[in-house]
PDB file of N, CA and C in Angstrom:
ATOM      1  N   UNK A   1      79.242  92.739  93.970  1.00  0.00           N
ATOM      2  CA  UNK A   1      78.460  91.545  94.257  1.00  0.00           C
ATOM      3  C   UNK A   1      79.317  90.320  93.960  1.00  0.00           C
ATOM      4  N   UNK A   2      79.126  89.382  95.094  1.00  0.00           N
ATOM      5  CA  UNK A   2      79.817  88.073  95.027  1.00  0.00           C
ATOM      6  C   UNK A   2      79.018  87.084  93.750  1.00  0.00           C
ATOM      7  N   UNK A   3      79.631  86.628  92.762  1.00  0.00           N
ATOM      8  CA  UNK A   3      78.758  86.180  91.742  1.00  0.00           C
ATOM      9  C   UNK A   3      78.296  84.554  92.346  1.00  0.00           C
ATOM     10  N   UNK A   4      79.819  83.900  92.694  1.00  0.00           N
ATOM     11  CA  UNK A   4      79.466  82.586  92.942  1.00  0.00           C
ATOM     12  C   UNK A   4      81.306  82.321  93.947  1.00  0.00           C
ATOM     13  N   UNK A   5      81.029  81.330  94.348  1.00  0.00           N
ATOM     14  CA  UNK A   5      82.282  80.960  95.190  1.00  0.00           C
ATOM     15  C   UNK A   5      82.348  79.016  95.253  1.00  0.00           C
ATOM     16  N   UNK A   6      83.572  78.582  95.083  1.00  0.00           N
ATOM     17  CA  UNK A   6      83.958  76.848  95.523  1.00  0.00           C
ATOM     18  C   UNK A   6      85.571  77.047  96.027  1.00  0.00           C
ATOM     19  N   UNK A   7      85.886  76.057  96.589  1.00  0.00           N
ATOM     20  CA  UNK A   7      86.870  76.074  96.952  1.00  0.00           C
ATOM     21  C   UNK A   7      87.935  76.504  96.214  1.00  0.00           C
ATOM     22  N   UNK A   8      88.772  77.259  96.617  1.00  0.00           N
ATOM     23  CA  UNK A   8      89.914  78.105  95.997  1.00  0.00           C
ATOM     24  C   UNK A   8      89.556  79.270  94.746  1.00  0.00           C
ATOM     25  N   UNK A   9      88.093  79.155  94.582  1.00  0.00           N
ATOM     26  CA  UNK A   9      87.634  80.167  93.387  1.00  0.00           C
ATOM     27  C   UNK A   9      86.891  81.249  93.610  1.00  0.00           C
ATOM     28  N   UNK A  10      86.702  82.691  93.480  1.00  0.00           N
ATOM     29  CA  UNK A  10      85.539  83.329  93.856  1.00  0.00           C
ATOM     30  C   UNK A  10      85.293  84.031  92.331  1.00  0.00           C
ATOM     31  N   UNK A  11      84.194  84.240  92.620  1.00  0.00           N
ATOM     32  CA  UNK A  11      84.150  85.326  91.375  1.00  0.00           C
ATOM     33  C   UNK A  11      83.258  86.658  91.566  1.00  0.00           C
ATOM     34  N   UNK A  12      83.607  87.501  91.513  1.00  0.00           N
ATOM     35  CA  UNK A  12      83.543  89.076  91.859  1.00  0.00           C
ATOM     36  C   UNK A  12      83.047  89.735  90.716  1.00  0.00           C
ATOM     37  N   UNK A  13      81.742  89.999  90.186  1.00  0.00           N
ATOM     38  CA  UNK A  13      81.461  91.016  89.505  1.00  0.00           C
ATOM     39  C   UNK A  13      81.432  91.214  88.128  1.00  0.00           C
ATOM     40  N   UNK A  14      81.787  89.178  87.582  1.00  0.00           N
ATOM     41  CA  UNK A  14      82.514  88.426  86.600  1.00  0.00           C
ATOM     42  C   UNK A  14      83.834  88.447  86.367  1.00  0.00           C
ATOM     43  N   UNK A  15      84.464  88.768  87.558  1.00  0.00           N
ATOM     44  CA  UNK A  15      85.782  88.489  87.436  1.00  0.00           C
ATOM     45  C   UNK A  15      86.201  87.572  88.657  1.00  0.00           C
ATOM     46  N   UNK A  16      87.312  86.616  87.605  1.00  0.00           N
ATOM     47  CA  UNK A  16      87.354  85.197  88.375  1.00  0.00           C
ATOM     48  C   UNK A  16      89.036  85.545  89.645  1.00  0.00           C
ATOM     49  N   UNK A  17      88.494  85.099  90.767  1.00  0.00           N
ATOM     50  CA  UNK A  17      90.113  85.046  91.982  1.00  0.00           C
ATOM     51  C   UNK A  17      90.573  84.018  92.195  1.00  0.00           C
ATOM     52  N   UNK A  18      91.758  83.489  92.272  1.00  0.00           N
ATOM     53  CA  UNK A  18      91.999  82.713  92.593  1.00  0.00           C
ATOM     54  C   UNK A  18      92.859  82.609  93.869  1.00  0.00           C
ATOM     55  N   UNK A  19      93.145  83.661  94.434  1.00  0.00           N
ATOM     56  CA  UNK A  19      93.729  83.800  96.199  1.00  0.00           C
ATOM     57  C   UNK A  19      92.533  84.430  97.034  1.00  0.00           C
ATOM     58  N   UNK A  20      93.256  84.859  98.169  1.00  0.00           N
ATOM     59  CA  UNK A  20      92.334  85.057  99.055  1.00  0.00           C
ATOM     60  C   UNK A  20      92.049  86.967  98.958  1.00  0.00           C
ATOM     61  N   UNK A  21      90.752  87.174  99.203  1.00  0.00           N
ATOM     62  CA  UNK A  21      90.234  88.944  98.441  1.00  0.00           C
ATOM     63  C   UNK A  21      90.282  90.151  99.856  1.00  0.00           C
ATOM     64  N   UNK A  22      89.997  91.078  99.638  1.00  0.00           N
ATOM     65  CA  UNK A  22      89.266  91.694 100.649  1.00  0.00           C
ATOM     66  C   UNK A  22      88.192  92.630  99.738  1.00  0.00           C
ATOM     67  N   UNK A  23      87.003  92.547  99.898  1.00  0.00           N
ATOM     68  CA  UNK A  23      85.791  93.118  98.547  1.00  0.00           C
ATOM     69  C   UNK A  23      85.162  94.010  99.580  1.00  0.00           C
ATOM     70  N   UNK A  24      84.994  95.187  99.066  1.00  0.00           N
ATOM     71  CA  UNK A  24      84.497  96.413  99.694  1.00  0.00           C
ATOM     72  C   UNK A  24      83.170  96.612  98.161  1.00  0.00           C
ATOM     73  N   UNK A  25      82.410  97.290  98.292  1.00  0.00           N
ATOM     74  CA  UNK A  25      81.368  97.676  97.814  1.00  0.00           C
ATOM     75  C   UNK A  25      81.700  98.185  96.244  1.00  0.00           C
ATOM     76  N   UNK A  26      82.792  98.895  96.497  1.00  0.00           N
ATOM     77  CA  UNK A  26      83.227  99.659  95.012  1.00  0.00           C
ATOM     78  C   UNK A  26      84.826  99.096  94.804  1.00  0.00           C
ATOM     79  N   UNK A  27      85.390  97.921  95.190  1.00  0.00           N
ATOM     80  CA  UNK A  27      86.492  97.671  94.611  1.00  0.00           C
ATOM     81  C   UNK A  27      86.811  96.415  95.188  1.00  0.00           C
ATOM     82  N   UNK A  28      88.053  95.562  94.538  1.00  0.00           N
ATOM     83  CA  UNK A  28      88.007  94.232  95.302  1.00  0.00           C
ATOM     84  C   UNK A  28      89.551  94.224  95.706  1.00  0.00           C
ATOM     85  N   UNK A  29      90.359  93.809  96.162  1.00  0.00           N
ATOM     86  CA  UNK A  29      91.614  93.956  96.737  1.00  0.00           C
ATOM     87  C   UNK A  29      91.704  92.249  96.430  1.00  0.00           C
ATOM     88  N   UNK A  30      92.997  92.066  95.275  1.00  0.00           N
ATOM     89  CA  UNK A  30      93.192  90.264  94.897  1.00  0.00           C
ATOM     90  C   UNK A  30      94.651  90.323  96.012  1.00  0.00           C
ATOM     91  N   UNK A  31      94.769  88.873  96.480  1.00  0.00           N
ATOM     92  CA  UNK A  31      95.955  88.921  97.107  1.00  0.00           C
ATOM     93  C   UNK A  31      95.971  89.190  98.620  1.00  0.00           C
ATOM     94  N   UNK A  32      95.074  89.240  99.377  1.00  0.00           N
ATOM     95  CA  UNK A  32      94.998  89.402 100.995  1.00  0.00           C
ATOM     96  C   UNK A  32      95.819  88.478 101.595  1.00  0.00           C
ATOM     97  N   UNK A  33      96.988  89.287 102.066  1.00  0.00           N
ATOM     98  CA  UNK A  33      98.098  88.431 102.814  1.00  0.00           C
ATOM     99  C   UNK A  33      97.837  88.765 104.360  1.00  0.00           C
ATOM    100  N   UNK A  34      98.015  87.479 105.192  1.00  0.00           N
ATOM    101  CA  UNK A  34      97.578  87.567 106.362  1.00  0.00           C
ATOM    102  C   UNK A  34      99.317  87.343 107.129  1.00  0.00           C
ATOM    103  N   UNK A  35      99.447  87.563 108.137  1.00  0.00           N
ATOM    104  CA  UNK A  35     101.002  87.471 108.945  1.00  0.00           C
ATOM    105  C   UNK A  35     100.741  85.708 109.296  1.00  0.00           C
ATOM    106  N   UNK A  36      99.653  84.748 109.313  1.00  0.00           N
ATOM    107  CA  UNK A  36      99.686  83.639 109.732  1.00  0.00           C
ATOM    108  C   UNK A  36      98.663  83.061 108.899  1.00  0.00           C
ATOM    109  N   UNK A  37      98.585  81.965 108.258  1.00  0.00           N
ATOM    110  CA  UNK A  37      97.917  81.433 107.584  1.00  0.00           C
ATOM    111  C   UNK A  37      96.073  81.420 108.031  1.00  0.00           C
ATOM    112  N   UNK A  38      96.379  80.749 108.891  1.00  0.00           N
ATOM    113  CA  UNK A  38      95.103  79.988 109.682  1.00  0.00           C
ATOM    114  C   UNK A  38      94.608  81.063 110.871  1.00  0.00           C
ATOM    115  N   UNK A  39      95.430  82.149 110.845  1.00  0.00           N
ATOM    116  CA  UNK A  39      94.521  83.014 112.066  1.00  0.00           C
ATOM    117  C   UNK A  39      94.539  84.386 111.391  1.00  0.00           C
ATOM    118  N   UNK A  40      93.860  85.528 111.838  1.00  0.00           N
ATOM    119  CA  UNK A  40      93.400  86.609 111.676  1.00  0.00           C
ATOM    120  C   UNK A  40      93.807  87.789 112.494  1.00  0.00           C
ATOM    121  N   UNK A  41      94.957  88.555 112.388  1.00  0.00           N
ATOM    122  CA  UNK A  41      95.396  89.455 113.787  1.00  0.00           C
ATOM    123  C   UNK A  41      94.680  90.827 113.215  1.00  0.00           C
ATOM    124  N   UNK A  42      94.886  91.608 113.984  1.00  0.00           N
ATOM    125  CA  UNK A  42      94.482  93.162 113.600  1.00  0.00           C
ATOM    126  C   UNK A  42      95.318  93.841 112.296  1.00  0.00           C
ATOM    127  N   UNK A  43      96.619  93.743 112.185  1.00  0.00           N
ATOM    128  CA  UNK A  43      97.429  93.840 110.964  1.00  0.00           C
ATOM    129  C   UNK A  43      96.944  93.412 109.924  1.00  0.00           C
ATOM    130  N   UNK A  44      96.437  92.089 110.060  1.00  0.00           N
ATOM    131  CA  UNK A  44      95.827  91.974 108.583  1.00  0.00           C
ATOM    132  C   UNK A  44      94.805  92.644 107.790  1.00  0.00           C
ATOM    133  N   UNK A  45      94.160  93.451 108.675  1.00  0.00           N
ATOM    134  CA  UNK A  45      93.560  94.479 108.411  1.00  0.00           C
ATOM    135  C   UNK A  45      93.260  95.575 108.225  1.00  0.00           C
ATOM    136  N   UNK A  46      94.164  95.811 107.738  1.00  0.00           N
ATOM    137  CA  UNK A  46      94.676  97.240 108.096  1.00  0.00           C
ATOM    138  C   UNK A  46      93.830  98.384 106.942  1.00  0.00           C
ATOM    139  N   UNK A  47      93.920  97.308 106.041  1.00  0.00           N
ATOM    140  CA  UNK A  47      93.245  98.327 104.804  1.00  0.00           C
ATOM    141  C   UNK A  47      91.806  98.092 104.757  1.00  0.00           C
ATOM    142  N   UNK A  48      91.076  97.208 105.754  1.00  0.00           N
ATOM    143  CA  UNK A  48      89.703  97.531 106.179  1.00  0.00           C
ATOM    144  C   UNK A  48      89.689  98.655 107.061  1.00  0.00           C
ATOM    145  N   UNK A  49      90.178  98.376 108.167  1.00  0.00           N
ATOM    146  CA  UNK A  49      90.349  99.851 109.095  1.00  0.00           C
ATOM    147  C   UNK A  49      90.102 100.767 108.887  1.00  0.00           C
ATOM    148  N   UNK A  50      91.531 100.946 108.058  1.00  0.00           N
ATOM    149  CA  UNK A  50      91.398 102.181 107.258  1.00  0.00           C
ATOM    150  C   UNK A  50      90.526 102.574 106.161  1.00  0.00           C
ATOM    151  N   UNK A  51      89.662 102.059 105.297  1.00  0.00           N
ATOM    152  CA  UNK A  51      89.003 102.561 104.641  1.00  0.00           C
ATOM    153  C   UNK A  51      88.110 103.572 104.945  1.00  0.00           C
ATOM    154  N   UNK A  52      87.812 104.732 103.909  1.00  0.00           N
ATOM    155  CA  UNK A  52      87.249 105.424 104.612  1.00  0.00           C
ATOM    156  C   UNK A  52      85.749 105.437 103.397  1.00  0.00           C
ATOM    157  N   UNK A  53      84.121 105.329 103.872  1.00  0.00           N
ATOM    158  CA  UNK A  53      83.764 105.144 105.227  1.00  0.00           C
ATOM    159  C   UNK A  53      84.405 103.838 105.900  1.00  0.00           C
ATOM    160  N   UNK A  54      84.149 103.772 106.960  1.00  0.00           N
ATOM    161  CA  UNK A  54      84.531 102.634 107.645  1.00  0.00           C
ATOM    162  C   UNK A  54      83.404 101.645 107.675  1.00  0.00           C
ATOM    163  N   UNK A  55      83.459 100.052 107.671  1.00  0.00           N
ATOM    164  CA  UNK A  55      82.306  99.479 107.388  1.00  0.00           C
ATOM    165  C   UNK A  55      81.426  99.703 108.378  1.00  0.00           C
ATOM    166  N   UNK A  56      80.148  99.378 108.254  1.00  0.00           N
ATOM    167  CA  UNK A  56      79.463  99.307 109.488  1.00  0.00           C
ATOM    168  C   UNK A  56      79.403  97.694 109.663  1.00  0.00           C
ATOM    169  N   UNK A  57      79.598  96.886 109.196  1.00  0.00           N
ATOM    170  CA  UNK A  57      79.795  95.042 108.860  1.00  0.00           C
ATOM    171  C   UNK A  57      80.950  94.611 108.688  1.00  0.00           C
ATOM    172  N   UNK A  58      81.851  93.720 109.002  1.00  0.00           N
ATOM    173  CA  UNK A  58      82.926  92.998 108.425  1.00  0.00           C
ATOM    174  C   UNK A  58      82.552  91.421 108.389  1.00  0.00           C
ATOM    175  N   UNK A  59      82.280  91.044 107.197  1.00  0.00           N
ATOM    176  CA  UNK A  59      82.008  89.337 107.068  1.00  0.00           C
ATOM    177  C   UNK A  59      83.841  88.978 106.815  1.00  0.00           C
ATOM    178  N   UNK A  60      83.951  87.701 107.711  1.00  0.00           N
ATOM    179  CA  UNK A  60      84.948  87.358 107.287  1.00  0.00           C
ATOM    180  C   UNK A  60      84.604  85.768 106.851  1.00  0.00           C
ATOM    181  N   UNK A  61      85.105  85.525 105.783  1.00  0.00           N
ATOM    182  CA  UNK A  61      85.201  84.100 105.265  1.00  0.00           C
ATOM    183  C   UNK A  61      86.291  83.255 105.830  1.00  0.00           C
ATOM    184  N   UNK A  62      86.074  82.082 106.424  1.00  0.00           N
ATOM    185  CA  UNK A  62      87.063  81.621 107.019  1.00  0.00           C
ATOM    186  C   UNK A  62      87.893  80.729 106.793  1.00  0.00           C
ATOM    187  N   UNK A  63      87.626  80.306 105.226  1.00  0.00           N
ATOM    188  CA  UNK A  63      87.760  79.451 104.617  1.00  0.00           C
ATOM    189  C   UNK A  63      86.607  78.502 103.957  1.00  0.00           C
ATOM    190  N   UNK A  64      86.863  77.288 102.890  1.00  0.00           N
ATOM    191  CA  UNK A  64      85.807  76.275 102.951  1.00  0.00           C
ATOM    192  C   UNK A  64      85.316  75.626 104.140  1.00  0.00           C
ATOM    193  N   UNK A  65      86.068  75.373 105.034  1.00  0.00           N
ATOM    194  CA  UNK A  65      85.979  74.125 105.893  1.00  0.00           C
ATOM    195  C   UNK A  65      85.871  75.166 106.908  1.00  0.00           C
ATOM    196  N   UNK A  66      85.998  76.515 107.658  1.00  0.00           N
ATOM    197  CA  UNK A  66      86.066  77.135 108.249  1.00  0.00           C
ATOM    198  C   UNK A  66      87.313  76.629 109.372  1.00  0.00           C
ATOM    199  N   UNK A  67      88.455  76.506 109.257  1.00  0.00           N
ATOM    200  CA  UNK A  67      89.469  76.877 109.929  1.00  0.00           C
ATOM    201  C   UNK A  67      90.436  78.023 110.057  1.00  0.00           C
ATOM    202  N   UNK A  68      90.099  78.774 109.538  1.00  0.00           N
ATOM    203  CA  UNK A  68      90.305  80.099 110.125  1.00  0.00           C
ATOM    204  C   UNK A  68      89.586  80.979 111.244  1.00  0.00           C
ATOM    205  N   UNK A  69      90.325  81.193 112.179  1.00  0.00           N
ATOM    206  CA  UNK A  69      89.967  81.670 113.144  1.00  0.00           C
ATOM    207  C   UNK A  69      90.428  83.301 113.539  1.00  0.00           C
ATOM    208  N   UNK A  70      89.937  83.658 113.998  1.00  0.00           N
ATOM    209  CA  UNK A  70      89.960  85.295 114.361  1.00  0.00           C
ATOM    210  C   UNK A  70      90.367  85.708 115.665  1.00  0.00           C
ATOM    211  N   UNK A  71      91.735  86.160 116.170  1.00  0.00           N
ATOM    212  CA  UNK A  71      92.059  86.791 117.433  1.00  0.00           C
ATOM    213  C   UNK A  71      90.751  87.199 117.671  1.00  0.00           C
ATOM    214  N   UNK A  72      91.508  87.002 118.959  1.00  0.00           N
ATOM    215  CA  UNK A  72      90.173  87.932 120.030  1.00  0.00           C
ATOM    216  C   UNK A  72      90.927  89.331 120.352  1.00  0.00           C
ATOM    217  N   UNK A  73      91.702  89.970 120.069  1.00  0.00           N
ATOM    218  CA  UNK A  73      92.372  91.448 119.966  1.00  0.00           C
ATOM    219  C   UNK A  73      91.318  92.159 118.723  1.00  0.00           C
ATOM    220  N   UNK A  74      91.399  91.684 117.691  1.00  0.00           N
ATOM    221  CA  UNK A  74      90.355  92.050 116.444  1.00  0.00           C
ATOM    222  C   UNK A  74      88.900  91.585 116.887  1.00  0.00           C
ATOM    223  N   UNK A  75      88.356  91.362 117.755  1.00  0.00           N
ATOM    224  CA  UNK A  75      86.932  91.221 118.179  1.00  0.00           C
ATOM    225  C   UNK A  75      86.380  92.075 119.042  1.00  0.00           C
ATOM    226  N   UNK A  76      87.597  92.503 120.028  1.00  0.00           N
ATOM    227  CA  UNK A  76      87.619  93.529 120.895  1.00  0.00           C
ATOM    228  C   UNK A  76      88.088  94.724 120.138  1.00  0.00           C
ATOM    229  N   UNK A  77      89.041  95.045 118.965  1.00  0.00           N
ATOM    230  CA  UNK A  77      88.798  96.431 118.958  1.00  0.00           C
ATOM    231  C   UNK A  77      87.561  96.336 117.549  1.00  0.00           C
ATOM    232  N   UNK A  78      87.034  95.516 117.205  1.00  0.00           N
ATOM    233  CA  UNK A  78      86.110  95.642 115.984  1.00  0.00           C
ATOM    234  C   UNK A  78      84.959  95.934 116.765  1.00  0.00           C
ATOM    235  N   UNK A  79      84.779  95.266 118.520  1.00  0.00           N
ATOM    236  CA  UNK A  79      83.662  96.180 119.035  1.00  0.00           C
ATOM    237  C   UNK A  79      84.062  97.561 119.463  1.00  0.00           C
ATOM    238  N   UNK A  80      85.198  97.920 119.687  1.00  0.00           N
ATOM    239  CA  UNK A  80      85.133  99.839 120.136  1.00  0.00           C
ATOM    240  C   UNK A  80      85.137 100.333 119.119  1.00  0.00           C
ATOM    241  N   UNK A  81      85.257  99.569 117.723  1.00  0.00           N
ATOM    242  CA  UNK A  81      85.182 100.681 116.754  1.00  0.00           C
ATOM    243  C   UNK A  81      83.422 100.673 115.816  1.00  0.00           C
ATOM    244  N   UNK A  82      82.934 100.092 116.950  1.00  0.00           N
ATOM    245  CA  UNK A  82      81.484 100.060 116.051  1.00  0.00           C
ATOM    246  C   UNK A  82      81.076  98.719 115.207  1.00  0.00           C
ATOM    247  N   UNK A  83      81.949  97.975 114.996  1.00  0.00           N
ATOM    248  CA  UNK A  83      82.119  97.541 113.678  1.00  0.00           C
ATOM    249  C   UNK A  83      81.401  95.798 113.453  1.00  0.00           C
ATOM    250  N   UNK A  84      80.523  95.373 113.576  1.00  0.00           N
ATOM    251  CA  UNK A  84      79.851  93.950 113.954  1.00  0.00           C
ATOM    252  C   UNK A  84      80.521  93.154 112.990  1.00  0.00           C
ATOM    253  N   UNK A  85      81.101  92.061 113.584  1.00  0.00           N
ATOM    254  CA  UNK A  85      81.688  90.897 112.816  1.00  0.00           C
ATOM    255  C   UNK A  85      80.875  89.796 112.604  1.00  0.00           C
ATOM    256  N   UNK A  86      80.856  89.469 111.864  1.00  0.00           N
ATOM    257  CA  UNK A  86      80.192  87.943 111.030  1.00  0.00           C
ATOM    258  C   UNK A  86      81.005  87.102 110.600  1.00  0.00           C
ATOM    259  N   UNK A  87      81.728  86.280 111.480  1.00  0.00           N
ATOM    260  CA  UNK A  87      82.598  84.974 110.452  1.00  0.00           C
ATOM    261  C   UNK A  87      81.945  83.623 110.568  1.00  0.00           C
ATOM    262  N   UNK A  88      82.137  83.399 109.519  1.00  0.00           N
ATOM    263  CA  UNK A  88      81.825  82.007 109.119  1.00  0.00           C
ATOM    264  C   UNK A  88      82.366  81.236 108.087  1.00  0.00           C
ATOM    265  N   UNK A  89      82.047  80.408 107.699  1.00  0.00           N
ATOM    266  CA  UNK A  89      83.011  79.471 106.637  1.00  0.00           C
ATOM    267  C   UNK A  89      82.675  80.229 105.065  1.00  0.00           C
ATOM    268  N   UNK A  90      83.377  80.491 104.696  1.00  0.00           N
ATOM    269  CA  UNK A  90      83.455  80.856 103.192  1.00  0.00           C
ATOM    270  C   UNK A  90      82.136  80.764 102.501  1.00  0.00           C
ATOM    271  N   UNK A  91      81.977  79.693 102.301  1.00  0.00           N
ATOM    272  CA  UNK A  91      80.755  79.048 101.689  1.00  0.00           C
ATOM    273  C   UNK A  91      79.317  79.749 102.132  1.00  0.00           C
ATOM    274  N   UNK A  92      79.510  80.571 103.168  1.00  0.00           N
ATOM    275  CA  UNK A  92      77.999  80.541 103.868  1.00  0.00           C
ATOM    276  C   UNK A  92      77.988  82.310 104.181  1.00  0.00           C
ATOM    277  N   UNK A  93      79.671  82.380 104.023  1.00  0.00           N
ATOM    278  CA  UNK A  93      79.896  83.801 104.481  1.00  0.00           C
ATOM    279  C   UNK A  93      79.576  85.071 102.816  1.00  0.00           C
ATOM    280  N   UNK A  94      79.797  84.623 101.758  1.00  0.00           N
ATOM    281  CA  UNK A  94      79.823  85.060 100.477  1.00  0.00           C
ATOM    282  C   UNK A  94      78.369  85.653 100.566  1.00  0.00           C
ATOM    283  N   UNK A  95      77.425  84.720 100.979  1.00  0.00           N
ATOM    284  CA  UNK A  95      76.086  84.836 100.630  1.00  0.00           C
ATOM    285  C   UNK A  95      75.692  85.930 101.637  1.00  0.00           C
ATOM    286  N   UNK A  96      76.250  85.875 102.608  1.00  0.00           N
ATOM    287  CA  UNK A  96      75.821  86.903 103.812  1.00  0.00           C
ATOM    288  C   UNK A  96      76.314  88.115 103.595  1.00  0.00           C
ATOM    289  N   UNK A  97      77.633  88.423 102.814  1.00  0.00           N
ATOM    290  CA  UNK A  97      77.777  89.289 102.421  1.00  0.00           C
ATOM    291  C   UNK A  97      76.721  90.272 101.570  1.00  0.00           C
ATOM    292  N   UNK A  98      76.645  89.415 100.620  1.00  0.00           N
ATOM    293  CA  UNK A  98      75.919  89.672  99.430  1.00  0.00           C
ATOM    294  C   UNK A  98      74.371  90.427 100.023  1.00  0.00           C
ATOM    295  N   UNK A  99      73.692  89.624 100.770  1.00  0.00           N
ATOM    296  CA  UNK A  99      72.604  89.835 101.393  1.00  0.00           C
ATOM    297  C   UNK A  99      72.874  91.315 102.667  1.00  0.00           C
ATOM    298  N   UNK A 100      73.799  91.458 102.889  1.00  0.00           N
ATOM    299  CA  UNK A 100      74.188  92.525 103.752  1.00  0.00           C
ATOM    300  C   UNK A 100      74.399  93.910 102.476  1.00  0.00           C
ATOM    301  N   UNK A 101      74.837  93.623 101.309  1.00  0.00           N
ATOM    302  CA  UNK A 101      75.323  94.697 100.666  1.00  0.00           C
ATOM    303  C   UNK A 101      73.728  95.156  99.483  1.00  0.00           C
ATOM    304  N   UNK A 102      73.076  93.949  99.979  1.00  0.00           N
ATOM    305  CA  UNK A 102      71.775  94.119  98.932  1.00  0.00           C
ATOM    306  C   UNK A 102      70.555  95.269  99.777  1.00  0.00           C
ATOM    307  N   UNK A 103      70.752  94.868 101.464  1.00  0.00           N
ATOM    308  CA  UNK A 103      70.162  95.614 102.158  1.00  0.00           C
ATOM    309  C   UNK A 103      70.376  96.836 102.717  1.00  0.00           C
ATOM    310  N   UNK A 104      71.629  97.590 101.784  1.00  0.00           N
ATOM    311  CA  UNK A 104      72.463  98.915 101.926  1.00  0.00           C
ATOM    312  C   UNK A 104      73.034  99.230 102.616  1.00  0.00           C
ATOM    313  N   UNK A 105      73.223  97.866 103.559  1.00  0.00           N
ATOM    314  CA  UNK A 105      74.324  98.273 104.859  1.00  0.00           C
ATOM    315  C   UNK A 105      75.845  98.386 104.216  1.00  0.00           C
ATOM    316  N   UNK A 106      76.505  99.323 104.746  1.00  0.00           N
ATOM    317  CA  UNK A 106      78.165  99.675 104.097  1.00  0.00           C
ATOM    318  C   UNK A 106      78.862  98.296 104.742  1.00  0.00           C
ATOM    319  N   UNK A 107      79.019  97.365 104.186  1.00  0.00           N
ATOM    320  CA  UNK A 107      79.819  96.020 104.722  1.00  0.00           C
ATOM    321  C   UNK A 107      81.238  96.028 103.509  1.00  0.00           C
ATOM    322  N   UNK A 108      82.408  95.278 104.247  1.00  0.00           N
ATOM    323  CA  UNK A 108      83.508  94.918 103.591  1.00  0.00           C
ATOM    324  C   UNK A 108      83.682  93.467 104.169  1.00  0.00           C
ATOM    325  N   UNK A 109      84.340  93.019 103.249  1.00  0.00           N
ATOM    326  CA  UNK A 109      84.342  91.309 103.003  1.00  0.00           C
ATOM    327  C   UNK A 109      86.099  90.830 103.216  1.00  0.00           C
ATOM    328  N   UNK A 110      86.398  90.015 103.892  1.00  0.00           N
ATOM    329  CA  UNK A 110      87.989  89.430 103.992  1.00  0.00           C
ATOM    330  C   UNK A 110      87.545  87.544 103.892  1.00  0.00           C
ATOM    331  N   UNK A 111      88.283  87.103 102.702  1.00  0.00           N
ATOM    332  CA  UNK A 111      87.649  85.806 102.458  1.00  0.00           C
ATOM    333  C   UNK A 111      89.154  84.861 102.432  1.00  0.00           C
ATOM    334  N   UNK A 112      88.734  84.093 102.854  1.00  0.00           N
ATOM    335  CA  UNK A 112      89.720  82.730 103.069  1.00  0.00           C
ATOM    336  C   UNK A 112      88.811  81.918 101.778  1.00  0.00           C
ATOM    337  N   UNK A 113      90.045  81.473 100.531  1.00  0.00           N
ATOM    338  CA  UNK A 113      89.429  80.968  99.678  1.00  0.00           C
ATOM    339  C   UNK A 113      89.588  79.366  99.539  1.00  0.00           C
ATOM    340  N   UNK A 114      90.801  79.172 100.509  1.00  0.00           N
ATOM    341  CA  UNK A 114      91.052  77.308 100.135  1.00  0.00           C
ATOM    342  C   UNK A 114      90.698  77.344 101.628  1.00  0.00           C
ATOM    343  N   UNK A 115      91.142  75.872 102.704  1.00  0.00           N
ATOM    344  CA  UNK A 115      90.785  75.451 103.604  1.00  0.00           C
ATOM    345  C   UNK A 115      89.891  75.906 104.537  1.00  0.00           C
TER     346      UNK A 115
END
């Protein structure tokens, strides 16, 4: 569970982040390095992909301000693989998570924590 989130801070479970996460249900991944700052390719995901189960949700946080944006290669294969995406700005995306993982759907989380 996402405890609380502000710009550049999240906190996970009472434990405080200060980069950007990827939070799956039973573990949090500190340090999510993307190949481009401000965009989202399929590579950066690799260890959502792969997780096994696989989500049935991916919220992505897109930042505070939401400038992060998401290929459309990762929209198209996140629909052949089942997988419904939710991005939105950080701020709005934490909570949707939270509310997705409260209603027992298997969701994993990729969060943009500054811009």
């Amino acid at each position: 569970m996402i405890d609380s989130y502000g710009f550049g801070v999240m906190v996970i479970n009472g434990r405080r982040y200060t980069s950007d996460v990827i939070v799956f249900p039973e573990k949090v991944i500190d340090g999510w390095w993307r190949r481009e700052g401000h965009k989202i390719y399929v590579e950066d995901l690799k260890k959502i992909l792969e997780h096994k189960p696989p989500p049935e949700v991916l919220v992505i946080g897109t930042g505070y301000f939401g400038l992060v944006k998401v290929d459309e290669e990762v929209k198209r294969l996140l629909k052949t693989r089942k997988i419904e995406l939710i991005a939105k700005p950080t701020k709005e995306a934490y909570k949707t998570f939270n509310d997705l993982l409260k209603s027992g759907r298997n969701v994993a989380g990729a969060f943009h924590l500054t811009c």
